[in-house]
Protein backbone atom coordinates (compact mmCIF):
# COMPACT_ATOMS: atom_id res chain seq x y z
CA UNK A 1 0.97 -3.82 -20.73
CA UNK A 2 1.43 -7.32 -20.32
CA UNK A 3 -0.85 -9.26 -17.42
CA UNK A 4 1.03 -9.89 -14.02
CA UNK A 5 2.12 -13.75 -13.39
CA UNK A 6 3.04 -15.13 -10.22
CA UNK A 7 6.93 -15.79 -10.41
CA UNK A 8 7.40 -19.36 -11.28
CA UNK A 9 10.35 -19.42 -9.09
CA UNK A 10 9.82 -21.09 -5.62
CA UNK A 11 8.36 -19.01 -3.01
CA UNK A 12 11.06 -17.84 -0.40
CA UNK A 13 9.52 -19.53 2.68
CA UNK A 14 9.63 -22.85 1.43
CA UNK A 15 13.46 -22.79 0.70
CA UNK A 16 14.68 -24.28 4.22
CA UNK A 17 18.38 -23.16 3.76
CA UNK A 18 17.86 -19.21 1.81
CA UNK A 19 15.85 -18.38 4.73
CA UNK A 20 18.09 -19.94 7.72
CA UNK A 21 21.25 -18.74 6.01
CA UNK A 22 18.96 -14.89 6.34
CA UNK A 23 18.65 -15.87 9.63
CA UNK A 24 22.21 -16.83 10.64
CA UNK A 25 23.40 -13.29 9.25
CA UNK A 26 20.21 -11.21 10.44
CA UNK A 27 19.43 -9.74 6.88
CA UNK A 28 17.10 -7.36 7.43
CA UNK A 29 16.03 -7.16 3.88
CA UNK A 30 14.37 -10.43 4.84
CA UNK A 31 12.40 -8.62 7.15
CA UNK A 32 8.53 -8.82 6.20
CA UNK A 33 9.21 -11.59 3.56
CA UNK A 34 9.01 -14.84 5.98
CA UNK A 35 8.76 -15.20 9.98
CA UNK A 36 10.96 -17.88 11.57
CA UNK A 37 9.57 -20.05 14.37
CA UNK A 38 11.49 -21.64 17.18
CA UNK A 39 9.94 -25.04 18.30
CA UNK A 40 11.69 -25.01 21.79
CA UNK A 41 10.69 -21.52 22.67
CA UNK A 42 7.29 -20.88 21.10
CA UNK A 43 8.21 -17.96 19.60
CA UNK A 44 8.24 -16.38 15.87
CA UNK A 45 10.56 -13.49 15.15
CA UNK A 46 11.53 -11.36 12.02
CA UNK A 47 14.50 -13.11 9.99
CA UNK A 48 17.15 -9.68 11.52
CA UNK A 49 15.88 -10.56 14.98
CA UNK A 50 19.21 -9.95 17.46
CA UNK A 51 18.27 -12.81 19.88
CA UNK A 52 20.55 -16.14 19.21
CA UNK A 53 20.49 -18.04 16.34
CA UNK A 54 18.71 -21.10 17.01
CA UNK A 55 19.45 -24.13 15.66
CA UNK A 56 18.61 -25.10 11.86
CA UNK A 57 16.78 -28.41 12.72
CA UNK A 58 14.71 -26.35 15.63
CA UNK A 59 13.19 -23.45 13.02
CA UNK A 60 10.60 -23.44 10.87
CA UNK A 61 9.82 -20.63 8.58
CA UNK A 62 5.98 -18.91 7.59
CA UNK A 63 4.94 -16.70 5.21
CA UNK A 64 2.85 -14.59 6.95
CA UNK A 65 2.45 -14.07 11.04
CA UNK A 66 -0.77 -15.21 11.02
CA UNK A 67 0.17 -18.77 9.91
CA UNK A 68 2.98 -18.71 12.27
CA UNK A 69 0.16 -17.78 14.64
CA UNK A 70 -2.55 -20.61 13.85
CA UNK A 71 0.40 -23.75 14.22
CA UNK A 72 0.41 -22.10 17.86
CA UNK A 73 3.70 -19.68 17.91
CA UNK A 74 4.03 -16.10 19.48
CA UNK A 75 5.48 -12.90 18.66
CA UNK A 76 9.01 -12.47 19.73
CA UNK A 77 9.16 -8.93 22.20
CA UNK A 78 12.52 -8.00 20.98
CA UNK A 79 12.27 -7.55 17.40
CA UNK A 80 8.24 -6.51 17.25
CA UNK A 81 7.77 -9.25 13.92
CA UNK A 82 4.83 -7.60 13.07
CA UNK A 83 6.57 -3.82 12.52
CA UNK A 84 8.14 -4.23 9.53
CA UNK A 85 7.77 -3.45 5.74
CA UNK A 86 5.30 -5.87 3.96
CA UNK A 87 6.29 -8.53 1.50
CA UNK A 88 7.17 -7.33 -1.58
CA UNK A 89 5.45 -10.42 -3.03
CA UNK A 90 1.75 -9.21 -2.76
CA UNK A 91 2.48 -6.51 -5.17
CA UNK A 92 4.52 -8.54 -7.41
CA UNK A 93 2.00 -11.57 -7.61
CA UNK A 94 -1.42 -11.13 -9.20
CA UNK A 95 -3.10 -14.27 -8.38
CA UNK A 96 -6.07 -14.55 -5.77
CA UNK A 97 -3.69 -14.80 -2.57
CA UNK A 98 -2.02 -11.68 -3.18
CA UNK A 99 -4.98 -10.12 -3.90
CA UNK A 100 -6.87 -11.21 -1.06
CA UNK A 101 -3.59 -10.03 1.35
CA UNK A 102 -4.13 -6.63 -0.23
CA UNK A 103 -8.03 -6.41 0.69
CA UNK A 104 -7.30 -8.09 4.15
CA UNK A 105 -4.86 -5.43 5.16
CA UNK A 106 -7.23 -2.86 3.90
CA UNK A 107 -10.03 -4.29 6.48
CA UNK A 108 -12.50 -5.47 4.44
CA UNK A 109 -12.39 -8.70 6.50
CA UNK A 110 -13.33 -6.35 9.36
CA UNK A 111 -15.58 -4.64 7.87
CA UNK A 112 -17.19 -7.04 5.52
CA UNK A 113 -16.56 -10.33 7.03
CA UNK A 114 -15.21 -13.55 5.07
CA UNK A 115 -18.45 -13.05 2.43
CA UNK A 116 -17.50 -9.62 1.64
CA UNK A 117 -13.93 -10.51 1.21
CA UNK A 118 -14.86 -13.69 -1.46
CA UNK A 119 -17.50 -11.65 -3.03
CA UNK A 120 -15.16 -8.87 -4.19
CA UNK A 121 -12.40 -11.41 -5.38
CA UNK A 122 -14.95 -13.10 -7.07
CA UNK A 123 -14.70 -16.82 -5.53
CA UNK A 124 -16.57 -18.79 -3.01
CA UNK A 125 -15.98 -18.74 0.72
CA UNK A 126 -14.70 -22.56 0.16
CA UNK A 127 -12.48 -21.79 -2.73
CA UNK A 128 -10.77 -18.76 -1.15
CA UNK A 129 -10.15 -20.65 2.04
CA UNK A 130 -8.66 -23.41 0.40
CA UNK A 131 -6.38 -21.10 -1.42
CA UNK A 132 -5.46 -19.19 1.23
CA UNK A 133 -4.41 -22.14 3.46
CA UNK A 134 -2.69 -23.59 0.59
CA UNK A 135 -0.47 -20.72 -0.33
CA UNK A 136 -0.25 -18.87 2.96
CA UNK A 137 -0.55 -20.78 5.95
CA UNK A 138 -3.82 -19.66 6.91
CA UNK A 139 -6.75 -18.92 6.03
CA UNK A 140 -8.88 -15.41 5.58
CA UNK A 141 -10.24 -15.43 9.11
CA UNK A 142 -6.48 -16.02 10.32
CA UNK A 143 -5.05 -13.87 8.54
CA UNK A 144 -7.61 -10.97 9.55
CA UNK A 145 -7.05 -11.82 13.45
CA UNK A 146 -3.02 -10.84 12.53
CA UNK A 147 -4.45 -7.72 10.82
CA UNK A 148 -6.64 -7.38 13.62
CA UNK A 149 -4.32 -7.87 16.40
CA UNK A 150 -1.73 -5.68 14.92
CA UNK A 151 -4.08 -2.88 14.40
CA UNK A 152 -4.98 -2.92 17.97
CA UNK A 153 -1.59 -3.23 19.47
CA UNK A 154 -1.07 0.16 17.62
CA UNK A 155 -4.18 1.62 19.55
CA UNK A 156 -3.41 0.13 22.85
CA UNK A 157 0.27 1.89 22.60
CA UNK A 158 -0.36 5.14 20.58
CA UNK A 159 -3.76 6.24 21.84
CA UNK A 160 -5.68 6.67 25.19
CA UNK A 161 -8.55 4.71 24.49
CA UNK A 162 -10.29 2.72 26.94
CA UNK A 163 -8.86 -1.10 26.18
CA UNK A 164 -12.54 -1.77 25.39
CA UNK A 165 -12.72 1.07 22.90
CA UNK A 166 -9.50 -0.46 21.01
CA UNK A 167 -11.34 -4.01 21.11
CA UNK A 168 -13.91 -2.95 18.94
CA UNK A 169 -12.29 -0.43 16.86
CA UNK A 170 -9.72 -2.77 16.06
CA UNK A 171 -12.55 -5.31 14.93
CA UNK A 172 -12.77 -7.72 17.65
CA UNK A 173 -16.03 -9.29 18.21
CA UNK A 174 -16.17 -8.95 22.08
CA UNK A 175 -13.59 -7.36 24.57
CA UNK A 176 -13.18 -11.29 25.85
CA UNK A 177 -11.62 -12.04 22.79
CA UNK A 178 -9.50 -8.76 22.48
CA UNK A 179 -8.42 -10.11 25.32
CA UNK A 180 -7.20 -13.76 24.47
CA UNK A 181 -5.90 -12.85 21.45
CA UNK A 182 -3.30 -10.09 22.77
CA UNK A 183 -2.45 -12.44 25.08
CA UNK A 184 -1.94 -15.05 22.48
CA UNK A 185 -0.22 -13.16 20.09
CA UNK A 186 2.08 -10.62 22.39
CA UNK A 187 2.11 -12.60 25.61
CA UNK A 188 1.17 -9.36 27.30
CA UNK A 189 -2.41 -8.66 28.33
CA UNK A 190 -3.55 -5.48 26.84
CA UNK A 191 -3.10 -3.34 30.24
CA UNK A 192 1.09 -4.67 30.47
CA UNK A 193 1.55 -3.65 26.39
CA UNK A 194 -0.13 0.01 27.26
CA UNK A 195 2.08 0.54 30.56
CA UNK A 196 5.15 -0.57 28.62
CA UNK A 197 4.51 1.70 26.03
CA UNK A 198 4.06 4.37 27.94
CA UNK A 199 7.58 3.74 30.39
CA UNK A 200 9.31 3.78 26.86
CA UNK A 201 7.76 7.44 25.56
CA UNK A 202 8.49 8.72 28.59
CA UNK A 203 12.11 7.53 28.62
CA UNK A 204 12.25 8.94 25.24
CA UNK A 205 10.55 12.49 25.97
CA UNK A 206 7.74 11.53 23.25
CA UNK A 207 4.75 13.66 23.22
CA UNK A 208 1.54 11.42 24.92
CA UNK A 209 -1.31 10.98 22.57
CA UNK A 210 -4.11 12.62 21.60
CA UNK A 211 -7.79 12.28 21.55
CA UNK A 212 -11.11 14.73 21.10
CA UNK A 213 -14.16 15.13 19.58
CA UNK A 214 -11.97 16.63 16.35
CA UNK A 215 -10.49 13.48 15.73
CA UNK A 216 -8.15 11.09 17.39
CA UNK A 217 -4.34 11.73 16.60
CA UNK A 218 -1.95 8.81 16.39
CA UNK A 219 1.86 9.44 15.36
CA UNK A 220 3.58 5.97 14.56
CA UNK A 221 6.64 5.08 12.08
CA UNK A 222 6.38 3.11 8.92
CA UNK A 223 9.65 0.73 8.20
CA UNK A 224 10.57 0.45 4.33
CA UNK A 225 13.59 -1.31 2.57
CA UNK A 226 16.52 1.30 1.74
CA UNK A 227 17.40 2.74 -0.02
CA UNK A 228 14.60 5.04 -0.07
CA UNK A 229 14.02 7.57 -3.18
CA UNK A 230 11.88 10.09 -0.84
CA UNK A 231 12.98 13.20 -2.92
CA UNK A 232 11.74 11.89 -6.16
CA UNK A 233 8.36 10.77 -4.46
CA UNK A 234 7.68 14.39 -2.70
CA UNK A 235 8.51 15.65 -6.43
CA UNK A 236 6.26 13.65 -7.98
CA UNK A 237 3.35 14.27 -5.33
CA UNK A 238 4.34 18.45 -5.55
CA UNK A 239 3.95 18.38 -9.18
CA UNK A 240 0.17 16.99 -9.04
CA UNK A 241 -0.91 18.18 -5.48
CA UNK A 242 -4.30 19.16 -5.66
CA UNK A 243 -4.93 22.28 -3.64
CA UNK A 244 -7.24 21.74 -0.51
CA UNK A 245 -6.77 18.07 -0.68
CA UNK A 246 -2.77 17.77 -0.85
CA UNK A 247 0.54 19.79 -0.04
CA UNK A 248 4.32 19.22 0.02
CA UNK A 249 6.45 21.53 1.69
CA UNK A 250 9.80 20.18 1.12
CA UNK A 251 10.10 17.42 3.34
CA UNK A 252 6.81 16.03 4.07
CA UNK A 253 3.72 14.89 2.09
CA UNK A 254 0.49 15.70 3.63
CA UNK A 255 -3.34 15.39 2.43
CA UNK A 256 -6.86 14.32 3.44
CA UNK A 257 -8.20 10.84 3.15
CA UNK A 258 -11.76 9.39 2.73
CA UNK A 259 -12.13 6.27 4.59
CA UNK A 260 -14.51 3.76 4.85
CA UNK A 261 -15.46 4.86 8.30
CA UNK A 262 -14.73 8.83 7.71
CA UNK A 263 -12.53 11.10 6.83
CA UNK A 264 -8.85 11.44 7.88
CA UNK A 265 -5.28 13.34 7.55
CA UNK A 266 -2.31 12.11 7.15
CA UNK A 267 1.47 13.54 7.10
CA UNK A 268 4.28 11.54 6.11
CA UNK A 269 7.79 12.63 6.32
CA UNK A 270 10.35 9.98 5.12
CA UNK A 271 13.30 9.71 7.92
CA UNK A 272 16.28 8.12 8.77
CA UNK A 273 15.53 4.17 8.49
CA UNK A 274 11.40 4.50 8.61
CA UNK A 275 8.44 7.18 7.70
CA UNK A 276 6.52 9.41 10.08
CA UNK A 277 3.03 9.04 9.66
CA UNK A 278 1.22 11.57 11.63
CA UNK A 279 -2.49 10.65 11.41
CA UNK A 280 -5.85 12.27 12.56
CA UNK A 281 -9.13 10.12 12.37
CA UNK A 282 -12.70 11.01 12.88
CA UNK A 283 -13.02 7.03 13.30
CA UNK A 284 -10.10 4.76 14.88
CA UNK A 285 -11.67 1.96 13.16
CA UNK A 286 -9.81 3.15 10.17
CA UNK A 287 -6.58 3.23 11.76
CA UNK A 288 -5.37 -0.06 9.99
CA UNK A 289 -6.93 0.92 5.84
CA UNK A 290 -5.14 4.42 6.76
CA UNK A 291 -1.52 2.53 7.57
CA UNK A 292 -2.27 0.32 4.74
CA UNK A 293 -2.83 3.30 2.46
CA UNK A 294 -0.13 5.39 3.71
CA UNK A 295 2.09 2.65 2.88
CA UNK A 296 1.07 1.98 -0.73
CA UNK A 297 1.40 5.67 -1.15
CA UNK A 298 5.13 5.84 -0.88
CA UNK A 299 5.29 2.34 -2.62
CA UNK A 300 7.45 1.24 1.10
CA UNK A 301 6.63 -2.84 0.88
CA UNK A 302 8.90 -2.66 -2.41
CA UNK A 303 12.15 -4.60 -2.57
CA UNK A 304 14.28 -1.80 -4.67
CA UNK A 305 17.85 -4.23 -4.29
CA UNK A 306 15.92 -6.92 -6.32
CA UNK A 307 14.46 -3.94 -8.50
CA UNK A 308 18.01 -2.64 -8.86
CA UNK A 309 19.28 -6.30 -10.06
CA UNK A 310 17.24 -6.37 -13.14
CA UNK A 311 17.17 -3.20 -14.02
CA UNK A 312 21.14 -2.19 -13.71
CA UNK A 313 21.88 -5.64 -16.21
CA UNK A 314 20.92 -2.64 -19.17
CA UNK A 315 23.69 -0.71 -19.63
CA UNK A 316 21.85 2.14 -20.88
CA UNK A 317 19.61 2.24 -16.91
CA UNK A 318 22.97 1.51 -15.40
CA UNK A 319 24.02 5.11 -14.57
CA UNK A 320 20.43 5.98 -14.01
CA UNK A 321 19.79 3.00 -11.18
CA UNK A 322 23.35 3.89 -9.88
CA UNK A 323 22.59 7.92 -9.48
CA UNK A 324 19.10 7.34 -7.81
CA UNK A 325 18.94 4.37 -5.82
CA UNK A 326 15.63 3.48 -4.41
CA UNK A 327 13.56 4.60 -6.78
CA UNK A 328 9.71 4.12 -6.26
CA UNK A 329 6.47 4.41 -8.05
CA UNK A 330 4.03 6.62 -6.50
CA UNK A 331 0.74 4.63 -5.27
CA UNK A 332 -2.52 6.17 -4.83
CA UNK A 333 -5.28 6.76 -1.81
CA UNK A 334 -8.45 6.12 -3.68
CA UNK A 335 -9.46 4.09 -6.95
CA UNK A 336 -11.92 6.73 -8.22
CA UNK A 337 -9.69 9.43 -7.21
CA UNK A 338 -7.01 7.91 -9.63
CA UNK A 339 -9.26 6.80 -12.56
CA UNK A 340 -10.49 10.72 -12.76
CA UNK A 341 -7.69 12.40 -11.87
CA UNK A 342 -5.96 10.25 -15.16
CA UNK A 343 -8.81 11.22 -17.02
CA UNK A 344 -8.11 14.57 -16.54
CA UNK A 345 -4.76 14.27 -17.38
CA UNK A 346 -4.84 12.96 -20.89
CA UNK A 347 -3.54 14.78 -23.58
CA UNK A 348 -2.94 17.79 -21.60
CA UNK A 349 -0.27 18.90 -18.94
CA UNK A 350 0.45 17.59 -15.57
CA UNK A 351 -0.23 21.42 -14.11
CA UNK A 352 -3.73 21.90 -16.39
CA UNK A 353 -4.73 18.38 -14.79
CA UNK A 354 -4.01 19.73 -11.33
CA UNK A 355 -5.86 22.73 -11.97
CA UNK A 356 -9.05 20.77 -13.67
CA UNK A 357 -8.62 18.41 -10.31
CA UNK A 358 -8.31 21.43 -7.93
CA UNK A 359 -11.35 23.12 -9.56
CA UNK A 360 -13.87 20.29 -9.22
CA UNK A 361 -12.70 18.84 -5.38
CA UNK A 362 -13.85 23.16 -4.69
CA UNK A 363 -16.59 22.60 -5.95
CA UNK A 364 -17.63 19.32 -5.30
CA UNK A 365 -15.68 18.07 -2.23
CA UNK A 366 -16.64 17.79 1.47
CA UNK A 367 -14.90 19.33 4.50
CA UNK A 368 -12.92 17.99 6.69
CA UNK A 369 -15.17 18.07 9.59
CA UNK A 370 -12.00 19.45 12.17
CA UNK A 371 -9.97 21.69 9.67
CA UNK A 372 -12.71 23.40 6.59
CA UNK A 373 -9.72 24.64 4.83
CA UNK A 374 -9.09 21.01 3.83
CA UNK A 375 -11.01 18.96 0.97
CA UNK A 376 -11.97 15.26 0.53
CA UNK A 377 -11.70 14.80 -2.80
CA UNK A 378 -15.34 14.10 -4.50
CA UNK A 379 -17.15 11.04 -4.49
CA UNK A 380 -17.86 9.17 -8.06
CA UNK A 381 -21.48 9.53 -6.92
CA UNK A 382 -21.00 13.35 -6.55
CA UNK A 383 -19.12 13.76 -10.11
CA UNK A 384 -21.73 11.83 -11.72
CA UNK A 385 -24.64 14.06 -10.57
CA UNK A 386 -22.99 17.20 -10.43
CA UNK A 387 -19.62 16.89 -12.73
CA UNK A 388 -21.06 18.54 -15.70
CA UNK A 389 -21.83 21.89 -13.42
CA UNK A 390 -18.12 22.42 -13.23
CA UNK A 391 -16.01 20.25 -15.82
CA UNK A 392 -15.04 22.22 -18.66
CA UNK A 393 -13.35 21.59 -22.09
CA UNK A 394 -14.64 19.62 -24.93
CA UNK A 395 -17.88 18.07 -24.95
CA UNK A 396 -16.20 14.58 -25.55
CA UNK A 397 -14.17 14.44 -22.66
CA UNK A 398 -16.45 15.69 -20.17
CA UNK A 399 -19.10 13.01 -21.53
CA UNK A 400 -16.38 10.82 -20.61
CA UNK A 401 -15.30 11.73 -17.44
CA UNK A 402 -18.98 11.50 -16.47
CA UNK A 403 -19.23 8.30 -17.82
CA UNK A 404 -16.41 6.93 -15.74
CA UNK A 405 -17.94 8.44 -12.52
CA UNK A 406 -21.33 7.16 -13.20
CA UNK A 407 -19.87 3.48 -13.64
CA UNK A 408 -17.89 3.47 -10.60
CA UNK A 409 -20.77 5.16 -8.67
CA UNK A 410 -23.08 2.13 -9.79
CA UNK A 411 -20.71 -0.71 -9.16
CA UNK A 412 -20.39 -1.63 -12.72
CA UNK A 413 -16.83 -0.76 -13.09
CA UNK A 414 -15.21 -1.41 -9.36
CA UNK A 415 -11.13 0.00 -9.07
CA UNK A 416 -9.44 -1.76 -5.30
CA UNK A 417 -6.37 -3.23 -4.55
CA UNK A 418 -7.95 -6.74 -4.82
CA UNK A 419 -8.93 -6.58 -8.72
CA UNK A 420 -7.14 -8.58 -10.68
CA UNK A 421 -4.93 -6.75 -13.46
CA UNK A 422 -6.42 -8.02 -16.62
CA UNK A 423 -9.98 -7.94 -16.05
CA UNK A 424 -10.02 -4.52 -14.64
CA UNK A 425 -7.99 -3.09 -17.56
CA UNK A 426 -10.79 -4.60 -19.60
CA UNK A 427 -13.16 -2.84 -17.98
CA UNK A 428 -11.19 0.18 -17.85
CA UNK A 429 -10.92 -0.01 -21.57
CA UNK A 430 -14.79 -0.51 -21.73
CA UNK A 431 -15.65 2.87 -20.54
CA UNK A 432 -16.04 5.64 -23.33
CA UNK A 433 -12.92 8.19 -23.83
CA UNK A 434 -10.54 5.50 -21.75
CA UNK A 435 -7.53 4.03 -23.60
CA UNK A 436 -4.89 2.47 -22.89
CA UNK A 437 -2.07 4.78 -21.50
CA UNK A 438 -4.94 5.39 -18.62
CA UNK A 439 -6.05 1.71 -17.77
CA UNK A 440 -2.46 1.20 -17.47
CA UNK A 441 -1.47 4.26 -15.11
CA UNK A 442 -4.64 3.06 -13.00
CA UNK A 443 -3.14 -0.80 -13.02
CA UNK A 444 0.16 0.83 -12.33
CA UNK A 445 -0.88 3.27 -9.66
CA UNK A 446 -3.61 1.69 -7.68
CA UNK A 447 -2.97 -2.15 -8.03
CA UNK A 448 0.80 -1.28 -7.68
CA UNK A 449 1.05 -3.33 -10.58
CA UNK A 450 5.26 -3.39 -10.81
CA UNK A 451 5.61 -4.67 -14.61
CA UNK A 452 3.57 -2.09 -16.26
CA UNK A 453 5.18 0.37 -19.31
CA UNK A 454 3.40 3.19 -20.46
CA UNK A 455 5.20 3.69 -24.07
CA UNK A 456 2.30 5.51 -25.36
CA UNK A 457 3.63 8.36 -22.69
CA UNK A 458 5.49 11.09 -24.74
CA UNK A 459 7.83 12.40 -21.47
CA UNK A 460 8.04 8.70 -20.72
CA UNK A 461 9.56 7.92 -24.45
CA UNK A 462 11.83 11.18 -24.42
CA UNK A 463 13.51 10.00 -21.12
CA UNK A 464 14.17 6.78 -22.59
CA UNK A 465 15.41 8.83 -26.17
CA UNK A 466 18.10 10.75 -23.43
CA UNK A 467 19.73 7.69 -22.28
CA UNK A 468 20.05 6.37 -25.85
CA UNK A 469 16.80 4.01 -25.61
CA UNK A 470 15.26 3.53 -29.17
CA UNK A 471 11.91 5.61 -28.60
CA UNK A 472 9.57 4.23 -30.87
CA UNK A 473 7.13 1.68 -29.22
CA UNK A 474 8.07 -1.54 -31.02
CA UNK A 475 11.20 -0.94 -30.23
CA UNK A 476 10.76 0.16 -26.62
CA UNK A 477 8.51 -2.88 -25.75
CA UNK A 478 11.11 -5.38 -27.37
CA UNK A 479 14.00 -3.74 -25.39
CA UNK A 480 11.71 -3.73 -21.81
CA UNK A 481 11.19 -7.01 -22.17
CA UNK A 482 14.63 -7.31 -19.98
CA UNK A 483 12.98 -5.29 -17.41
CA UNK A 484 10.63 -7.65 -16.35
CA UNK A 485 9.36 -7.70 -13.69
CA UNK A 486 10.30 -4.53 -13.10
CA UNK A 487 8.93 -2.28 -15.61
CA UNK A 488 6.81 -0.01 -13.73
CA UNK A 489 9.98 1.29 -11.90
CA UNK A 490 12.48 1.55 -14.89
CA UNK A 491 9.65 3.93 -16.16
CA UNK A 492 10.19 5.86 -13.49
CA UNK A 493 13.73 5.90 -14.50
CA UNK A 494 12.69 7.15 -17.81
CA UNK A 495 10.35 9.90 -16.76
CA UNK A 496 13.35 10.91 -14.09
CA UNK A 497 15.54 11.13 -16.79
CA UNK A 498 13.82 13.11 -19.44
CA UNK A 499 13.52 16.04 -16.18
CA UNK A 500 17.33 16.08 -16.29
């Protein structure tokens, strides 16, 4: 696995004429990657917005809404610049902006505050400002008011909360400035967003939201880039779906979530153009790490026409990237979950892993608190104290497996989107009974690392042998050097292929 660089070539917001010739044509694949701010109107809107096309010497173009936000601009009603896929560029850039994005749209800003957020990147408050401001626009308390404002405008349309409910679960300080900020951001007080949001459900027959003590129920749609490979991520998901905790019935992807605030379901069903996420929360405060995680689930911030570019150059992927277009690599929900669920899975079979998985989350997992049927799968905390009740196989690996749950329960080894590649590998590696084809699969997985190869994977090296790939490692890693920096998802070529 080689370490993640930021791409050296200029970012996409600072080249004036790629991003107003995206404008002039409303490419949506732009969406998400840059917002585009009208001096003479006030107003930023998503590069496919429908309104005119302003003039070139009138526009200026952010990376993110929230620095379009701090020079003073506000969202555009029509195209809603906030509602669409993320930038591909947080996943595909390693260094401390991208990984402080990833943490922000978790909430840890909410949660945590600005100290939280530098302690767990590992800077100072000064340094990760600076940063921040440098590379984005804005800096971390900016850019967690966008989070923060989005999160709520959610709420205020999709739920029945009282408007002074959403201001707090959302992670506003005081209902006052809920209030200025929707008004900032929207130009709509909170009250005019809810009563237009509920004229448009009813015009559209949409069921009204739900709330009760058994958890609040929100239904909203996630936007992605097509193409879209949903059947090969349901396949992927049905093939290690641990009972209790996950299911896939064909066209949907359910399971339970732990959250920082409680526990939660969610259902996604891929659609025409966006994902269903149907969600149920014991806490709405978790609304926006839910979204967040939903998304990095079904990989949907991915860019798979610039994937496709790279990858389609080898003639031997060609046919491959031509017969599945859209391909994506699975994400995951929870850091620990990952780590032990790939412990699990070394050296035997995806379906023994399941089982091993299924047998300690019935053992060792909590309730959901509105549906008992269902399983949170068990805290590192819970494996360390009570794993060796239940694992079973060789002494060795369940020494290990302990091991890893005892250093993630202490803090010593810590697994979130905001680690930086390298040094968590290391520390992956560290642990006793990890090597290398799991640190990687954790980088790859959690992270969303996109240039990772796992050649010490058997299938993985069989698929490649089927489409006439030299299968021997050397020779693997010299030819996947053209891949870059899309290895990650011409592996999942590879496994794809050796199923066929």
């Amino acid at each position: 696995m080689t370490a993640i660089a930021a791409p050296a070539e200029q970012a996409l917001w600072r080249d004036n004429e790629r991003c107003y010739r995206a404008v002039a044509s409303r490419d949506s694949r732009f969406d998400g990657q840059f917002v585009t701010a009208v001096r003479t109107t006030g107003i930023y809107c998503r590069p496919s917005c429908p309104a005119l096309t302003p003039r070139q010497e009138n526009v200026r173009f952010y990376p993110t809404v929230a620095a379009a936000q701090a020079a003073g601009f506000r969202a555009c009603r029509r195209c809603l610049p906030d509602a669409v896929p993320g930038s591909p560029e947080w996943n595909v850039r390693a260094d401390l902006a991208a990984r402080a994005m990833r943490l922000i749209a978790d909430g840890v800003v909410e949660r945590d505050g600005v100290p939280g957020l530098a302690r767990r990147l590992g800077y100072s408050e000064r340094q990760l400002g600076r940063v921040l401001t440098a590379e984005l626009g804005a800096g971390p308390l900016a850019l967690a008011r966008a989070h923060r404002a989005h999160s709520a405008r959610l709420l205020i349309e999709l739920s029945e909360l009282p408007l002074s409910d959403v201001a707090f679960a959302a992670g506003f300080a005081s209902v006052r400035q809920f209030n200025d900020t929707i008004r900032e951001v929207f130009a709509r007080t909170p009250s005019q967003l809810r009563t237009a949001a509920a004229a448009a459900r009813r015009q559209a027959g949409a069921a009204e939201p739900e709330a009760g003590t058994a958890g609040t129920r929100l239904s909203l749609r996630l936007p992605f880039r097509p193409p879209f490979d949903a059947a090969g991520l349901l396949g992927f998901f049905a093939a290690r779906a641990v009972p209790a905790v996950e299911s896939v019935d064909g066209h949907s992807y359910a399971r339970t979530l732990r959250l920082p605030h409680g526990a939660a379901t969610v259902t996604l069903t891929p659609q025409d153009g966006h994902v269903r996420c149907d969600l149920r929360l014991a806490d709405v405060r978790d609304l926006g790490a839910a979204v967040t995680r939903a998304r990095r689930l079904l990989d949907l911030d991915a860019d798979p026409e610039a994937v496709a570019r790279v990858l389609a150059t080898d003639p031997a992927l060609a046919p491959a990237v031509a017969a599945t277009p859209g391909i994506r690599v699975p994400g995951a929900a929870d850091g620990f979950e990952l780590v032990l669920r790939a412990t699990l899975g070394q050296q035997v079979s995806v379906a023994a892993a399941r089982t091993a998985a299924g047998r300690l989350t019935a053992a060792l997992g909590e309730p959901v608190p509105w549906q008992h049927d269902l399983l949170l799968f068990p805290t590192a905390e819970a494996v360390a104290e009570r794993g060796h009740e239940v694992l079973r196989g060789p002494k060795r690996r369940i020494d290990a497996i302990l091991g890893a749950a005892a250093a993630l329960a202490s803090g010593d080894v810590d697994v979130h989107v905001g680690r930086d590649p390298a040094e968590l590998r290391a520390e992956l590696l560290g642990l006793t009974g990890i090597g290398p084809w799991t640190a990687d699969y954790v980088l790859m997985r959690v992270l969303g690392a996109p240039d990772v190869l796992l050649t010490g994977d058997l299938i993985l090296r069989k698929g490649a042998a089927g489409l006439g790939i030299a299968d021997d490692i050397p020779a693997l890693n010299e030819r996947a050097q053209a891949w870059r920096p899309w290895r990650s998802y011409a592996g999942m070529y590879l496994w794809r292929s050796s199923q066929a």
